[in-house]
Protein backbone atom coordinates (compact mmCIF):
# COMPACT_ATOMS: atom_id res chain seq x y z
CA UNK A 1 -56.71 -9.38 25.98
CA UNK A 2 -55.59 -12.53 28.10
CA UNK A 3 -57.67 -11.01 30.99
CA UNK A 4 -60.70 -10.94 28.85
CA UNK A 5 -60.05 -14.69 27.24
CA UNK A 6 -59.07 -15.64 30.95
CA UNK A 7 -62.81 -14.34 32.59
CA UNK A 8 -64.51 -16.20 29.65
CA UNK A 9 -62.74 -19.24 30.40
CA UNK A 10 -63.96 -19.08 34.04
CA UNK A 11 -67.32 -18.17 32.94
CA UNK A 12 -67.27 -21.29 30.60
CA UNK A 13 -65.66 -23.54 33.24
CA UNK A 14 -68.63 -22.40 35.63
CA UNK A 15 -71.14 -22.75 33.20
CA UNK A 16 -70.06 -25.93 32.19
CA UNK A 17 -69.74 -27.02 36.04
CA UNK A 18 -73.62 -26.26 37.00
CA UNK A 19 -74.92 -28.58 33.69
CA UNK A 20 -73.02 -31.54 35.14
CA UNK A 21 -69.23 -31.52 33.77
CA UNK A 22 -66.36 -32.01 35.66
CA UNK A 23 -63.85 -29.55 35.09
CA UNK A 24 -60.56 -30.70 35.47
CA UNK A 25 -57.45 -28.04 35.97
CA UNK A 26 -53.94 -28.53 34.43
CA UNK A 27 -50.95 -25.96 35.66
CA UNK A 28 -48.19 -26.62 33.13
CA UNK A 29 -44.87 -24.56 32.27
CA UNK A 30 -44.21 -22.75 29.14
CA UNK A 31 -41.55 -25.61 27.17
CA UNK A 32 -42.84 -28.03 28.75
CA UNK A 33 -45.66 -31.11 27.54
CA UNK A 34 -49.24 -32.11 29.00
CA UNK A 35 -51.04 -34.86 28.05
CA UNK A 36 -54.81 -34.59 28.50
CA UNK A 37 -55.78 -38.04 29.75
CA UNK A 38 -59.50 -39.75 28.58
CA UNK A 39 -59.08 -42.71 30.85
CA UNK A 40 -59.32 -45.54 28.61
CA UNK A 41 -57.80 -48.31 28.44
CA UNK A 42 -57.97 -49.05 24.71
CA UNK A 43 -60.61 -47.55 21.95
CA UNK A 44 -64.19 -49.52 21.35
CA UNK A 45 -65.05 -50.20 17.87
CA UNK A 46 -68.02 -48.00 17.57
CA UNK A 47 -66.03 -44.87 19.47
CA UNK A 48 -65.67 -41.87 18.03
CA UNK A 49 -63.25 -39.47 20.44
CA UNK A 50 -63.30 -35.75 20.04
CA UNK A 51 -60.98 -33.18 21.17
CA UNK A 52 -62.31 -28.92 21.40
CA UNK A 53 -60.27 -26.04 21.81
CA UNK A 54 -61.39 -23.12 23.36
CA UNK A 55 -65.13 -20.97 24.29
CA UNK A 56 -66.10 -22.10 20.33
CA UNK A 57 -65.55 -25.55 20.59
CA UNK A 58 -63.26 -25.66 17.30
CA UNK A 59 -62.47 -29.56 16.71
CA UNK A 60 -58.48 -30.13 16.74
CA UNK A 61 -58.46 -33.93 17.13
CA UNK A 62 -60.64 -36.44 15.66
CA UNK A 63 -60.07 -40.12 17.04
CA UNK A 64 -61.73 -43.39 16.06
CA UNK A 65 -60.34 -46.87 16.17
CA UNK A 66 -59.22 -47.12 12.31
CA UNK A 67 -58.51 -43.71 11.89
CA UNK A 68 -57.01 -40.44 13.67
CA UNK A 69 -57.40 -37.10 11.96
CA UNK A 70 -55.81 -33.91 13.63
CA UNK A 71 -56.54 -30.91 12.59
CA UNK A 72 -53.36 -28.70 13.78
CA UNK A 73 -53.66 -25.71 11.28
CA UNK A 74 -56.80 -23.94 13.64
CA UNK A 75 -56.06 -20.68 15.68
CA UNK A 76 -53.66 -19.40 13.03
CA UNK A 77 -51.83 -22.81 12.90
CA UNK A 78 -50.77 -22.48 17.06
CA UNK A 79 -51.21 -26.38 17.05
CA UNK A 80 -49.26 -27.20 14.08
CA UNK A 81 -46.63 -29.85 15.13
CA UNK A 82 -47.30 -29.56 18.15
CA UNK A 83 -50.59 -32.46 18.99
CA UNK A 84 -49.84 -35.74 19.54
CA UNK A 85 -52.63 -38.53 19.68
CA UNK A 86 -52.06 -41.93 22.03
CA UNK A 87 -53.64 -44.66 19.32
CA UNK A 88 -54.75 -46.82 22.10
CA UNK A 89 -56.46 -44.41 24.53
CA UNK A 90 -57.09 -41.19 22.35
CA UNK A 91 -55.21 -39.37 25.09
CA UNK A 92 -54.30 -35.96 23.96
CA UNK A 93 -50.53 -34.77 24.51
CA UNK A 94 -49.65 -30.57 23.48
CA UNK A 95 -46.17 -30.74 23.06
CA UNK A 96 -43.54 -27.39 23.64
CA UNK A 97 -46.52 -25.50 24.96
CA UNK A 98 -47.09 -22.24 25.40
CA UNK A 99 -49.09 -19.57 26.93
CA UNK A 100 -51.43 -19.04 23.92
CA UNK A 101 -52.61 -23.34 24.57
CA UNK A 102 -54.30 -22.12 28.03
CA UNK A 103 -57.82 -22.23 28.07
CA UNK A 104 -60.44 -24.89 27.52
CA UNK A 105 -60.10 -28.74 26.20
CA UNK A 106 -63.18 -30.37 25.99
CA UNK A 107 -62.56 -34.47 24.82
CA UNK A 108 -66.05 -36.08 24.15
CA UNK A 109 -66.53 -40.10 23.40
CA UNK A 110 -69.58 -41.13 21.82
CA UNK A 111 -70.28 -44.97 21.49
CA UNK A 112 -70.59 -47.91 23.29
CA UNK A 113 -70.10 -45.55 26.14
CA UNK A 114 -70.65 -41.59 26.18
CA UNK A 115 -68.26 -39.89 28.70
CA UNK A 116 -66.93 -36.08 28.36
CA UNK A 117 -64.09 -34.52 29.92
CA UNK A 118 -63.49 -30.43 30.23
CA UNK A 119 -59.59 -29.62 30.95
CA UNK A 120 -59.15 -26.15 32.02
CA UNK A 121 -54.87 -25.85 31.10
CA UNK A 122 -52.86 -22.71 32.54
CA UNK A 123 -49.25 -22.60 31.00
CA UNK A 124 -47.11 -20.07 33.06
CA UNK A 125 -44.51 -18.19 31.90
CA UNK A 126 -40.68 -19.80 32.78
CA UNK A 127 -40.02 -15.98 34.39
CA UNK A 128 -42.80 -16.02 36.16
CA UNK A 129 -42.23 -19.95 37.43
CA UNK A 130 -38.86 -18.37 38.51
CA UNK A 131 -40.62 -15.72 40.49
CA UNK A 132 -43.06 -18.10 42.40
CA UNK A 133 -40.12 -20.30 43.19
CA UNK A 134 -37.96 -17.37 44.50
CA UNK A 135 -40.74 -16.06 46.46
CA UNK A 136 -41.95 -19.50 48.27
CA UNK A 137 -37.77 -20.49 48.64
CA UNK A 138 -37.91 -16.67 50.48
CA UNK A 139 -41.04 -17.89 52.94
CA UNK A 140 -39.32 -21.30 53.66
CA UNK A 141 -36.23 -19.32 54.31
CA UNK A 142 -38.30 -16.86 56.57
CA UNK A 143 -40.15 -19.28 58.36
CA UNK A 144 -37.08 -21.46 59.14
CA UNK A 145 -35.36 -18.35 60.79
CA UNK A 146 -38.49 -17.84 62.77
CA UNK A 147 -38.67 -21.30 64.49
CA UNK A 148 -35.09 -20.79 65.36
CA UNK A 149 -35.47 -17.63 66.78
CA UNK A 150 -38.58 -18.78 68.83
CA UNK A 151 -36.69 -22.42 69.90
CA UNK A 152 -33.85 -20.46 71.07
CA UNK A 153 -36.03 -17.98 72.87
CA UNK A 154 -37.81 -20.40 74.59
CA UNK A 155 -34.79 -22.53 75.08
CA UNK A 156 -33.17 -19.03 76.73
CA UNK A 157 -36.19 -18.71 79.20
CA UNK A 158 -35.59 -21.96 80.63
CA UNK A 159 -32.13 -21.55 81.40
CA UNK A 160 -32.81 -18.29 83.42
CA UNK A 161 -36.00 -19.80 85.06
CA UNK A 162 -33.62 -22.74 86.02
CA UNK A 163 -30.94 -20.07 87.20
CA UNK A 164 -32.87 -18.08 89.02
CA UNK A 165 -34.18 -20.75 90.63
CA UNK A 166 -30.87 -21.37 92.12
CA UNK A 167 -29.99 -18.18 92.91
CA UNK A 168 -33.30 -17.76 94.91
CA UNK A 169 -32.57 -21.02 97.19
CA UNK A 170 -29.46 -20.76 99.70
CA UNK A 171 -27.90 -23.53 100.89
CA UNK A 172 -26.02 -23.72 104.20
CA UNK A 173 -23.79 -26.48 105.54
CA UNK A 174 -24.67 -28.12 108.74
CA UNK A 175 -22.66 -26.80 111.58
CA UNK A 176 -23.11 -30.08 114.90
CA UNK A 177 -21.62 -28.32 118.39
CA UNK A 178 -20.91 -30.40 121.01
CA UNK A 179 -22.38 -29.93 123.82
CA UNK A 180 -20.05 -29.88 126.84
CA UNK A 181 -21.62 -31.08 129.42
CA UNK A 182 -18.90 -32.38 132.18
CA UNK A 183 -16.87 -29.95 131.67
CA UNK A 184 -19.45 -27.07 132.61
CA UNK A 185 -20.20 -29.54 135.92
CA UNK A 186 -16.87 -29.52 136.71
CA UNK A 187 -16.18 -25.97 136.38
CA UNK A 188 -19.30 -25.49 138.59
CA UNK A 189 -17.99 -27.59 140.93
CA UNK A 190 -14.55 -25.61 140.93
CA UNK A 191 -16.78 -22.26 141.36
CA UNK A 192 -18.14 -23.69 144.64
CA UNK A 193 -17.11 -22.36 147.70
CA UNK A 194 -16.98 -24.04 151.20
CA UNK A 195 -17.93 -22.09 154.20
CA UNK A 196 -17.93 -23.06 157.97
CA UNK A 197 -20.71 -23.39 159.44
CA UNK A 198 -20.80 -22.27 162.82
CA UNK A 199 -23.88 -23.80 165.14
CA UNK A 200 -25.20 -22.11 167.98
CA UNK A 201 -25.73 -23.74 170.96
């Protein structure tokens, strides 16, 4: 059943998107409050302000500026206590909602000015909420451990790039020899051996 009133919602929002009305989407959790803004700054004389609920268009807020009617008793009474009207703007808050309030709010002014509004609200359920917020805490979690692992990885490879560069290169220290000249002249000169020479005459 909410698949069904879910698909005509879309089809309504898309509808309602190609004849020229901004759709405007609201995520809200089940408890919770959402206040459907109109974006005035205070009510004209001549304005009359009207809030819809749902693919029928049933009328669940009637706002002029002497007068605010709400009718909370529609869809089985699922308003009742529940709507709450800003005097000065005809803003439209839903108080403790709950997944039954999704769909379609349409606000129309008609006046001194004629503007019109289509809120498309999806309330989620708190277990649910729970769920998404486990889940995306998980992929933070995930993804943190994975830039670790790949800074130290990286951070790894450089040390052994930088150590095997050292290993590779072999230093040696200097060795100076003297050389020794005199004293291979003089042992030359010790070597040498006189003769007589005898001349012939």
């Amino acid at each position: 059943m909410f698949l069904i009133f879910g698909f005509l919602c879309l089809c309504f929002c898309c509808l309602r998107g190609v004849f020229g009305d901004e759709v405007k989407s609201v995520s809200v959790m089940e408890g919770h409050s959402v206040t459907l803004h109109t974006h005035l700054t205070h009510i004209h004389t001549d304005d009359l302000i009207l809030w819809k609920f749902g693919p029928q268009g049933t009328v669940i807020a009637k706002i002029t500026i002497n007068k605010t009617s709400i009718n909370a008793d529609v869809h089985d009474g699922m308003f009742r206590d529940r709507l709450q009207v800003d005097d000065q703007t005809g803003s439209l808050t839903i108080t403790d909602i709950t997944t039954q309030h999704s769909g379609l709010y349409h606000m129309t002014i008609s006046g001194q000015q004629k503007t019109s509004y289509t809120f498309s609200v999806t309330v989620y359920e708190a277990s649910l909420t729970v769920v998404i917020c486990c889940v995306v805490g998980a992929l933070l979690i995930v993804t943190a451990l994975l830039i670790f692992y790949i800074w130290r990885k990286h951070t790894n490879t450089q040390q052994e790039a930088v150590q095997s560069g050292e290993e590779e290169i072999t230093y040696s220290d200097p060795t100076f020899h003297k050389r020794q000249t005199h004293q291979a002249r003089a042992e030359v000169e010790d070597e040498v051996m006189y003769a007589s020479v005898n001349k012939r005459r």
